[in-house]
N, C-alpha and C. Protein backbone atom coordinates (compact mmCIF):
# COMPACT_ATOMS: atom_id res chain seq x y z
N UNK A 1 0.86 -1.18 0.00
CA UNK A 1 0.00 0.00 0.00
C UNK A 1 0.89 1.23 0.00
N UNK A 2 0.29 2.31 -0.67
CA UNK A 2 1.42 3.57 -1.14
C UNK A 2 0.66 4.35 0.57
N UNK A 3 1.61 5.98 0.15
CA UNK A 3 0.49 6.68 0.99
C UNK A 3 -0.61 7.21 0.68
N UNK A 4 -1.10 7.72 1.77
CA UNK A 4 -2.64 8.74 1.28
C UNK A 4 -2.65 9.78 1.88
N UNK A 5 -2.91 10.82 1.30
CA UNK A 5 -3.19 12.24 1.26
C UNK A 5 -4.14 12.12 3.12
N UNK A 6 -3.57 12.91 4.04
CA UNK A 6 -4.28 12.47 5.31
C UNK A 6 -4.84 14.00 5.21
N UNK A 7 -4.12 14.96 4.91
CA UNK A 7 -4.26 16.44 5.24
C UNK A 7 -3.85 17.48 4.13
N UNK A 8 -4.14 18.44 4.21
CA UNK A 8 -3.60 19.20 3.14
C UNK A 8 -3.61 20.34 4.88
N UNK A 9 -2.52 20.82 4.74
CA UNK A 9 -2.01 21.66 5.91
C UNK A 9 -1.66 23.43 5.62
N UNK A 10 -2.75 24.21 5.63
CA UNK A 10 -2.43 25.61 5.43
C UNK A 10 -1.86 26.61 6.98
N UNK A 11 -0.96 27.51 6.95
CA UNK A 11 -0.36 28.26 7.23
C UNK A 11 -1.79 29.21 7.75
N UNK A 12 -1.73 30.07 8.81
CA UNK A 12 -2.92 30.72 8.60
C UNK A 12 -2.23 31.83 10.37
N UNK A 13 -3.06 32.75 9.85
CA UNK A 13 -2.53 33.70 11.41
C UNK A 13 -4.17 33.08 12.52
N UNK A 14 -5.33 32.89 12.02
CA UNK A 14 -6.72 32.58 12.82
C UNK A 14 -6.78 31.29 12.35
N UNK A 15 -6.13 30.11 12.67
CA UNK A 15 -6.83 28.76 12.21
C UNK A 15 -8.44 28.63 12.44
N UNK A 16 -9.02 28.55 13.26
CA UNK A 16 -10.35 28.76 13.71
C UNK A 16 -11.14 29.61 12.71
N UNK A 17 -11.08 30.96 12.78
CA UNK A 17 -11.78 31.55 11.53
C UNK A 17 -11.33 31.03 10.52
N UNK A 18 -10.38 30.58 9.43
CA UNK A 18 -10.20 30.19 8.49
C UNK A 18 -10.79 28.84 8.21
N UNK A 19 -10.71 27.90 9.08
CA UNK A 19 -11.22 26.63 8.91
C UNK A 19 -12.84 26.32 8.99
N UNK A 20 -13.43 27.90 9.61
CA UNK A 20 -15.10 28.01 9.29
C UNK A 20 -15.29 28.22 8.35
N UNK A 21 -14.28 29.23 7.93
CA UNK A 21 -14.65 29.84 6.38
C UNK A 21 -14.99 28.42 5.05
N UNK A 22 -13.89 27.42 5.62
CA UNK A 22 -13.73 26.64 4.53
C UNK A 22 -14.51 25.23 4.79
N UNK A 23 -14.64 25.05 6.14
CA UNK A 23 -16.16 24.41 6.54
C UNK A 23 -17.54 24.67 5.57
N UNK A 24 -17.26 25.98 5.73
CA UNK A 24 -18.60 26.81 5.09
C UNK A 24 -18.31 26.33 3.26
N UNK A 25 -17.23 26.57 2.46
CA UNK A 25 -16.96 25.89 1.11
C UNK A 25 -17.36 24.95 1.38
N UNK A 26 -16.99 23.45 1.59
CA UNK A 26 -16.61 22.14 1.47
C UNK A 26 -18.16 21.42 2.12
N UNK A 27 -18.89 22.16 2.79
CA UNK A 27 -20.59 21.81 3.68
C UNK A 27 -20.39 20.97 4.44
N UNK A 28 -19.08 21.39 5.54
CA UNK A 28 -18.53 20.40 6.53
C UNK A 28 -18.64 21.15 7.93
N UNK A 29 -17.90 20.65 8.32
CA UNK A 29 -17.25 21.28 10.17
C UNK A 29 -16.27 21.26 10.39
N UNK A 30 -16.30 22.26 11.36
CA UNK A 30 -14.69 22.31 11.66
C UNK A 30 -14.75 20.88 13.23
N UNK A 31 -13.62 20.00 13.80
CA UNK A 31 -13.08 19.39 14.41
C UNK A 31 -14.30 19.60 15.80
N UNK A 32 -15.44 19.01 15.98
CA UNK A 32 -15.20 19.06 17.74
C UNK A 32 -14.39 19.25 18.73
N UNK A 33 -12.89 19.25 18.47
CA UNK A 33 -12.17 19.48 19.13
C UNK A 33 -11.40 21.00 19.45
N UNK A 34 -11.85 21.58 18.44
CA UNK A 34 -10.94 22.99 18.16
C UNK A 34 -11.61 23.78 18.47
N UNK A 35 -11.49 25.01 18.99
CA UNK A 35 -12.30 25.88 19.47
C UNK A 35 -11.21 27.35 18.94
N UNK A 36 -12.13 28.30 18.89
CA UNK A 36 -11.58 29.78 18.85
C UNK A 36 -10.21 30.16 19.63
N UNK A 37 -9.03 30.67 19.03
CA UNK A 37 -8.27 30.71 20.12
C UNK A 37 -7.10 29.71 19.82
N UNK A 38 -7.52 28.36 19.67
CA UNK A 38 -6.78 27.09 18.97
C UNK A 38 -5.39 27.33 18.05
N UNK A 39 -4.23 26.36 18.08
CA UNK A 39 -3.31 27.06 17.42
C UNK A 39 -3.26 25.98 16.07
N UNK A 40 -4.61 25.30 16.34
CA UNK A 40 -4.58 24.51 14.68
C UNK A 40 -6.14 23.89 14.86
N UNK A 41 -6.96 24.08 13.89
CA UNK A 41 -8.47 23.61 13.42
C UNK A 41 -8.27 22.48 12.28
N UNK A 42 -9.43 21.42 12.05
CA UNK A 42 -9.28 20.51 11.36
C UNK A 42 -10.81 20.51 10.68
N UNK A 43 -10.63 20.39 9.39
CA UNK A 43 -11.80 20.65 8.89
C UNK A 43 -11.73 19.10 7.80
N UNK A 44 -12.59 18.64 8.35
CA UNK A 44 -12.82 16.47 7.56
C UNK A 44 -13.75 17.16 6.19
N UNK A 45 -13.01 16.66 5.26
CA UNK A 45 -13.23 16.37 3.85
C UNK A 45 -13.71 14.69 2.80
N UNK A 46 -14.42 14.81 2.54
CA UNK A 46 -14.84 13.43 2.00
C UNK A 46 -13.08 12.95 1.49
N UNK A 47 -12.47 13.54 0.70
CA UNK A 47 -10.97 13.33 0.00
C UNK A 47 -9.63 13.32 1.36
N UNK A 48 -9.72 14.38 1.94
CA UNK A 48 -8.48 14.21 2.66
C UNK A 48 -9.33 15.83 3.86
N UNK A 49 -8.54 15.84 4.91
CA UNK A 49 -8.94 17.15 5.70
C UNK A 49 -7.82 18.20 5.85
N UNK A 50 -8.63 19.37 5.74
CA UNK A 50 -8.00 20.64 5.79
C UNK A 50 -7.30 20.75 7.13
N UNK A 51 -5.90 21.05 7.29
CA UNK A 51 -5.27 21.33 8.63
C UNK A 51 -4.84 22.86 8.90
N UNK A 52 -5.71 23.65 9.58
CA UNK A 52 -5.30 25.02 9.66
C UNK A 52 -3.88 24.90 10.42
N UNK A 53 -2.81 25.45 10.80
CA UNK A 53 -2.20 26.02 11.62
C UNK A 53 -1.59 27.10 11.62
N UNK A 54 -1.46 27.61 12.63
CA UNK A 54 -0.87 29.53 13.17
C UNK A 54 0.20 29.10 13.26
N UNK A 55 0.84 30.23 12.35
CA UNK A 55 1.84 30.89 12.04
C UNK A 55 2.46 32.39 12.44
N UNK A 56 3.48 32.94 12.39
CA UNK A 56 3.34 33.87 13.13
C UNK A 56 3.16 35.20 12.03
N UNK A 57 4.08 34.68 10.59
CA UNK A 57 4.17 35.43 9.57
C UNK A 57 2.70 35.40 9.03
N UNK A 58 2.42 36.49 8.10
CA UNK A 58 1.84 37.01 7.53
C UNK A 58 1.85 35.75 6.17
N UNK A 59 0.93 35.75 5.30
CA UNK A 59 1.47 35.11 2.97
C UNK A 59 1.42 36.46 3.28
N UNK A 60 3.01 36.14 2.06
CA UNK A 60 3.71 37.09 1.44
C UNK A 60 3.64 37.39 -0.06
N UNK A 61 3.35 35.85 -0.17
CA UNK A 61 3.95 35.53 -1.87
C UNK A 61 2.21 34.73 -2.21
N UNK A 62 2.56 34.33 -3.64
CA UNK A 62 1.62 32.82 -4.21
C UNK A 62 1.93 31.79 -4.07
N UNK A 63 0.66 31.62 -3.38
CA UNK A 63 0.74 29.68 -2.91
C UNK A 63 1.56 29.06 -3.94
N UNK A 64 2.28 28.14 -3.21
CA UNK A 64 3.14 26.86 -4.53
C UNK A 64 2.23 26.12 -4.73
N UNK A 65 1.21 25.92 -3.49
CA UNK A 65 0.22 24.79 -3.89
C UNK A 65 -1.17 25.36 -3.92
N UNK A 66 -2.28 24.58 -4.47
CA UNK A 66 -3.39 25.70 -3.94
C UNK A 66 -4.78 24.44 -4.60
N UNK A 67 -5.96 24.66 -4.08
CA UNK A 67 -6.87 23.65 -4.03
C UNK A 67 -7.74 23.86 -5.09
N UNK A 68 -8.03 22.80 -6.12
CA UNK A 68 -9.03 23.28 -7.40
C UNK A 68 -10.75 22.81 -6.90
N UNK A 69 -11.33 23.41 -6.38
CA UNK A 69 -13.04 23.04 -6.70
C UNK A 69 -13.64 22.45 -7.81
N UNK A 70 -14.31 21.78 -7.28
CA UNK A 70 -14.98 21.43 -8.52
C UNK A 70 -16.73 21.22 -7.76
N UNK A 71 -17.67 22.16 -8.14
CA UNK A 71 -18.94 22.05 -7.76
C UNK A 71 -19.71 20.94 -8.29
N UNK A 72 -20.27 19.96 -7.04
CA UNK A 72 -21.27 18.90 -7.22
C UNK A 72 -22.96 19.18 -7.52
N UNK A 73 -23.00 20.00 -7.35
CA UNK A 73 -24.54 20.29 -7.18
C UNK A 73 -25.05 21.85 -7.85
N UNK A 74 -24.36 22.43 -8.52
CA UNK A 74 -24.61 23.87 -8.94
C UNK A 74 -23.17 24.13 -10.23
N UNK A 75 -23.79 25.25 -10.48
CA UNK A 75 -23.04 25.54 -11.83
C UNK A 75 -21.15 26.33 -11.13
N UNK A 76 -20.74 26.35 -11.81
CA UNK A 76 -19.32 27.35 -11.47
C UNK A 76 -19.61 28.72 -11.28
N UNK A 77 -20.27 28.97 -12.16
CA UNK A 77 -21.00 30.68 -11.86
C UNK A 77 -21.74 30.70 -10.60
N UNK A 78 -22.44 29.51 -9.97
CA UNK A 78 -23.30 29.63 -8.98
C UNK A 78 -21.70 29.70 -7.93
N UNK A 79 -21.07 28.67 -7.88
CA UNK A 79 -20.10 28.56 -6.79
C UNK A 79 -19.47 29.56 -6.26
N UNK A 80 -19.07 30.43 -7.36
CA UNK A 80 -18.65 31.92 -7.33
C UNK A 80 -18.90 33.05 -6.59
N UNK A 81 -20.33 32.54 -6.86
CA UNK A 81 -21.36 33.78 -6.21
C UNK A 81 -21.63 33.00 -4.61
N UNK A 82 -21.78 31.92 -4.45
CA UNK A 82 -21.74 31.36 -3.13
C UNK A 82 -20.66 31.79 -2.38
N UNK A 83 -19.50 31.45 -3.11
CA UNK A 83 -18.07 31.67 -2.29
C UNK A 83 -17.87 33.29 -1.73
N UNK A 84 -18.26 33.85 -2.76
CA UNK A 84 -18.06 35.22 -2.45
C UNK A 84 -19.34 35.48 -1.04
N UNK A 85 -19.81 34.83 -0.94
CA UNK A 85 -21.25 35.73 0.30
C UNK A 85 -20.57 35.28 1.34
N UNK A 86 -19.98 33.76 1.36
CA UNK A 86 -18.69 33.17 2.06
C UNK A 86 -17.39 34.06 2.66
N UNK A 87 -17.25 35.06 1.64
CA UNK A 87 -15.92 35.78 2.58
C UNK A 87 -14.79 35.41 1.46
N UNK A 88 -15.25 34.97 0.37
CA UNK A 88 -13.72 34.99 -0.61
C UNK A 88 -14.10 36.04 -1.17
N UNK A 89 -12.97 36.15 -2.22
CA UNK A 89 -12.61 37.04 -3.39
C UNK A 89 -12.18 36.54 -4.78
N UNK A 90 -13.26 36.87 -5.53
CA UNK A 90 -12.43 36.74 -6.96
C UNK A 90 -11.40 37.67 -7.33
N UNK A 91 -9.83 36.95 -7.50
CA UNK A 91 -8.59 37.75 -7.85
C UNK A 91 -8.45 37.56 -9.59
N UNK A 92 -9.21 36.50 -10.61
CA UNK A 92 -8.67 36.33 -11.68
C UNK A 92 -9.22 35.65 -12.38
N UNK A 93 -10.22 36.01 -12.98
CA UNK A 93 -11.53 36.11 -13.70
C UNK A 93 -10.69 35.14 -15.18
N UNK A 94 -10.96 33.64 -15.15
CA UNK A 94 -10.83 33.15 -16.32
C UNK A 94 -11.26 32.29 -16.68
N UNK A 95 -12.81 32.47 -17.10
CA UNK A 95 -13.89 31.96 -17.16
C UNK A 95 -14.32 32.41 -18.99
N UNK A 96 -14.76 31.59 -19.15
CA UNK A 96 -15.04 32.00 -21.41
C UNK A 96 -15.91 32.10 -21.37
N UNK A 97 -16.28 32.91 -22.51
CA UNK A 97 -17.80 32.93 -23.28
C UNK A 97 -18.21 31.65 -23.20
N UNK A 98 -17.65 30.82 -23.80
CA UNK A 98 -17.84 29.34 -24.39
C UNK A 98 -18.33 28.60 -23.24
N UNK A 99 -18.33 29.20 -21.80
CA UNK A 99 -18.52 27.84 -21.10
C UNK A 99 -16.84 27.33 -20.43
N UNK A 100 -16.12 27.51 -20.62
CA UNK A 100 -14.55 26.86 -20.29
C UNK A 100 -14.16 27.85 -19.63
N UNK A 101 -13.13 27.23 -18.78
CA UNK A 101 -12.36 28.30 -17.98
C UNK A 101 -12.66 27.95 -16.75
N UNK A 102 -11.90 29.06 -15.63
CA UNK A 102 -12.18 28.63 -14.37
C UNK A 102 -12.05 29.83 -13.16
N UNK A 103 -12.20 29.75 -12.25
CA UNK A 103 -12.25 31.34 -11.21
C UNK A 103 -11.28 31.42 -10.15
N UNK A 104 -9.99 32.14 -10.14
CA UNK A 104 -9.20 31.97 -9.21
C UNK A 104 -9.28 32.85 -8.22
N UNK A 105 -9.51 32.70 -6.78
CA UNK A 105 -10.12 32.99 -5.92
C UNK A 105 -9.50 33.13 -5.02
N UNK A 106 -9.54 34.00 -3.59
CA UNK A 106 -8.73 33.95 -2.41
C UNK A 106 -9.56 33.52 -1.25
N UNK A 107 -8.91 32.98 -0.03
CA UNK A 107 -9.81 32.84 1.18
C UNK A 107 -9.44 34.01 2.08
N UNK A 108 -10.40 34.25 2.92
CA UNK A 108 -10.10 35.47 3.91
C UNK A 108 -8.37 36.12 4.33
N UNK A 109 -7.85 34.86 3.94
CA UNK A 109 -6.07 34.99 4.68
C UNK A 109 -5.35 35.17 3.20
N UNK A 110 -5.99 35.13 2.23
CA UNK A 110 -5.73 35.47 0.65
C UNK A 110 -4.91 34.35 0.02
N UNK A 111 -5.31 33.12 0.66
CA UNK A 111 -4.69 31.94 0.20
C UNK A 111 -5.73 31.49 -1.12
N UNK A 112 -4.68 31.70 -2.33
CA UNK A 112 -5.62 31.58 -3.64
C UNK A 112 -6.23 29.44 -3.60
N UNK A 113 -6.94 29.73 -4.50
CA UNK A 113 -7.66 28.50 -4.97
C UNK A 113 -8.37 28.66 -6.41
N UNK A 114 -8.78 27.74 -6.85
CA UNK A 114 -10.15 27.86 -8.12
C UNK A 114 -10.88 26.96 -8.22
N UNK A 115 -11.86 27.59 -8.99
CA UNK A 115 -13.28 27.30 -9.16
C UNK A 115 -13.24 26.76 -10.58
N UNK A 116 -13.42 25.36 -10.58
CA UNK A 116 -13.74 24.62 -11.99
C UNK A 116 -15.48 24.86 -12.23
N UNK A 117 -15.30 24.20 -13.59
CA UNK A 117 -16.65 23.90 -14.15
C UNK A 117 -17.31 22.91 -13.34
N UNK A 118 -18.74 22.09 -13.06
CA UNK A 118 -19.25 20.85 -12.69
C UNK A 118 -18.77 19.95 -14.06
N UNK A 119 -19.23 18.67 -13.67
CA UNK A 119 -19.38 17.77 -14.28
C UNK A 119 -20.31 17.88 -15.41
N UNK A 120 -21.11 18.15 -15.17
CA UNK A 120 -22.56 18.62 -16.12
C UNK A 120 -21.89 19.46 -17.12
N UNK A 121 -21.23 20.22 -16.79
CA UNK A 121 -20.99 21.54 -17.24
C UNK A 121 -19.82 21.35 -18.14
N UNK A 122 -18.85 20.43 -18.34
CA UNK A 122 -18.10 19.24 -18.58
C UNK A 122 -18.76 19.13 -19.71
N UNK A 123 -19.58 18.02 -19.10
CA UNK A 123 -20.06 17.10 -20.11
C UNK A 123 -20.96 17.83 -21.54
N UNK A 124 -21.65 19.41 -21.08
CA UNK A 124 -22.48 19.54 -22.27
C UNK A 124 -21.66 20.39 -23.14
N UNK A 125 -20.47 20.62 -22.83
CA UNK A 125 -19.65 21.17 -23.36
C UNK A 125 -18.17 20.66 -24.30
N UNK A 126 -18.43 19.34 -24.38
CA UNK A 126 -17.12 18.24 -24.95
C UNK A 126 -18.13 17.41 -26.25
C-alpha cells in the first residue's frame, strides 16, 4: 500500500476563523475538538482534511500549492457567487464565453484557490 493524502495543511494567522470559512466551502465542520483561540483547526473532507495552523508570519507571496473546486450540485458561476457571500474574493476572472475556464479565488487569509466547471458543465460542453 502507497500513501494517502491524510491532510492538506495551510499556514494561517486565525486557524479557527479560516477553517469556518472553509467548513462553510466544502458543507462540513470544523473538528469538535478545536475551538476559537486554537493554534490549529481541522476541517474532515470526503478526499483528505484541511489542517489550519498559526503561524506567526503574515502570505507574502503565491501559494506553490493551492486547491481546485470542482462544484457537485450547482453551476461554477453559482459557486462563485456562493463563495463570495462566504468571505472569498475573486482575484482572476478566467472563465469563457464558451462555457470553459475557471475562477481563481482567495480565502479570507488570501490563500488563492479555483473554481472549476461541474461535471454537467463538462459534459455539455465536450
Amino acid at each position: 500500500m502507497t500513501s494517502l493524502v491524510r491532510h492538506v495543511t495551510i499556514d494561517c494567522a486565525d486557524p479557527y476563523a479560516l477553517a469556518t470559512f472553509w467548513a462553510g466551502v466544502l458543507d462540513s465542520k470544523v473538528s469538535d475538538d478545536d475551538q476559537p483561540g486554537d493554534e490549529e483547526a481541522l476541517v474532515e473532507s470526503a478526499a483528505a482534511g484541511l489542517l489550519f495552523i498559526q503561524v506567526p508570519e503574515p502570505k507574502a507571496v503565491k501559494n506553490r500549492v493551492h486547491l481546485d473546486l470542482q462544484p457537485q450540485d450547482r453551476t461554477r458561476d453559482e459557486e462563485v457567487e456562493r463563495l463570495i457571500g462566504l468571505g472569498a474574493t475573486l482575484i482572476d476572472d478566467r472563465r469563457n464565453p464558451d462555457g470553459t475556464g475557471w475562477a481563481t479565488m482567495a480565502d479570507p487569509e488570501g490563500n488563492e484557490f479555483c473554481v472549476e466547471r461541474s461535471e454537467a458543465e463538462r459534459a455539455a460542453t465536450s
